[in-house]
Protein backbone atom coordinates (compact mmCIF):
# COMPACT_ATOMS: atom_id res chain seq x y z
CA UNK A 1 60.55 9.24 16.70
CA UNK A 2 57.48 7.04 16.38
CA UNK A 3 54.22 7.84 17.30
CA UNK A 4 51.57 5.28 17.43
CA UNK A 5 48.01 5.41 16.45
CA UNK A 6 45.44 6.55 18.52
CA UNK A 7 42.84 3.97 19.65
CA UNK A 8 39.99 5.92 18.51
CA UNK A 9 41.59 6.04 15.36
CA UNK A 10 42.37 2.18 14.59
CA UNK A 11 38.58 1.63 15.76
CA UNK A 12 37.25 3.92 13.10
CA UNK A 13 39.63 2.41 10.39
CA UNK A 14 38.66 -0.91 11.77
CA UNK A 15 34.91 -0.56 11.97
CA UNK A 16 35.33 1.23 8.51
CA UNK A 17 37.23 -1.37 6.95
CA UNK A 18 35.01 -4.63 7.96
CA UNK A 19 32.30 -3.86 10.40
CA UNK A 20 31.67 -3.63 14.34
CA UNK A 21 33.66 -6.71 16.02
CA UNK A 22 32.02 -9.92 17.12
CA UNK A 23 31.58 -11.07 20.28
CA UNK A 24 33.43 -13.99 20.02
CA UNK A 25 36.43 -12.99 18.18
CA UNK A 26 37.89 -10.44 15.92
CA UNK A 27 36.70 -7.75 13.16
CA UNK A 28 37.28 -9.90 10.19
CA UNK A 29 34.72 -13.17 9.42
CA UNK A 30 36.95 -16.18 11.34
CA UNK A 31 39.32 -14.38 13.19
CA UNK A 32 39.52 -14.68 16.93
CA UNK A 33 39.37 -17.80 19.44
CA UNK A 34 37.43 -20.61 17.65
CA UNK A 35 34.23 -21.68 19.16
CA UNK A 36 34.74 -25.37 21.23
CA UNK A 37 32.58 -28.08 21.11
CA UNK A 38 31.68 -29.34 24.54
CA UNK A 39 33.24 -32.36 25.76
CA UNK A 40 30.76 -35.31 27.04
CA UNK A 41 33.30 -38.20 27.52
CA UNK A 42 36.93 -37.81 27.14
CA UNK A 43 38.59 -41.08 25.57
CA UNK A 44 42.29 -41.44 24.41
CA UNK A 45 42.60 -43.39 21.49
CA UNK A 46 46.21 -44.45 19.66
CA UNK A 47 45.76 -44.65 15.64
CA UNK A 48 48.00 -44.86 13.04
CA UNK A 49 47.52 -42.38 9.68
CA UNK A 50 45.97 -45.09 7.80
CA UNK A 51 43.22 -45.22 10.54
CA UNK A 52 42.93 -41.36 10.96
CA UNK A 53 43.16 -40.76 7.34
CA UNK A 54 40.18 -43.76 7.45
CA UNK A 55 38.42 -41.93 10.14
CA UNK A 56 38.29 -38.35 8.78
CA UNK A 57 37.25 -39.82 5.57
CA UNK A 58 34.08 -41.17 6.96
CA UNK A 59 33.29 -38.16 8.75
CA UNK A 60 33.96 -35.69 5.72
CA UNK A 61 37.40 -34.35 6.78
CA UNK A 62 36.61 -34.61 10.58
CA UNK A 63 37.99 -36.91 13.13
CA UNK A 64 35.10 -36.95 15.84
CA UNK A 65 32.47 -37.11 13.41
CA UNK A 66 33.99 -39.96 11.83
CA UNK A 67 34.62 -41.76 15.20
CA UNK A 68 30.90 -41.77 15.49
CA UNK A 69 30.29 -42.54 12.52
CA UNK A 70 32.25 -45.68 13.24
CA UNK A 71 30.68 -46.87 16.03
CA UNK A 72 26.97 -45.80 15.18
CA UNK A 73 27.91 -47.81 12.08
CA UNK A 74 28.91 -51.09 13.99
CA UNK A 75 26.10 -50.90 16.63
């Protein structure tokens, strides 16, 4: 018959094994629900992979970043 773990017990082999846990997410660095940016202006846009492949280039791998780049670029 199985038994499971206590809770006190995973904690301690948790805390033991990499530290107290964040806030935001789990014990290990990057684990958990990922932090969101907040949304100013929501805007659909239709692109092709040429043109997101285009825009994540100019804004070093990410899309929104490269979206303003564009347009700070042509203003």
């Amino acid at each position: 018959m199985y038994t499971p773990k206590p809770q006190w017990l995973k904690d301690r082999e948790n805390a033991a094994f990499s530290g107290p846990k964040k806030p935001w997410g789990g014990y290990r660095p990057g684990s958990g629900r990922k932090r969101t940016k907040p949304i100013e202006n929501l805007i659909n846009i239709k692109l092709n992979s040429i043109q997101k492949m285009m825009l994540q280039e100019m804004g070093n791998g990410d899309l929104d970043t490269g979206v303003q780049v564009l347009i700070d670029k042509h203003l």
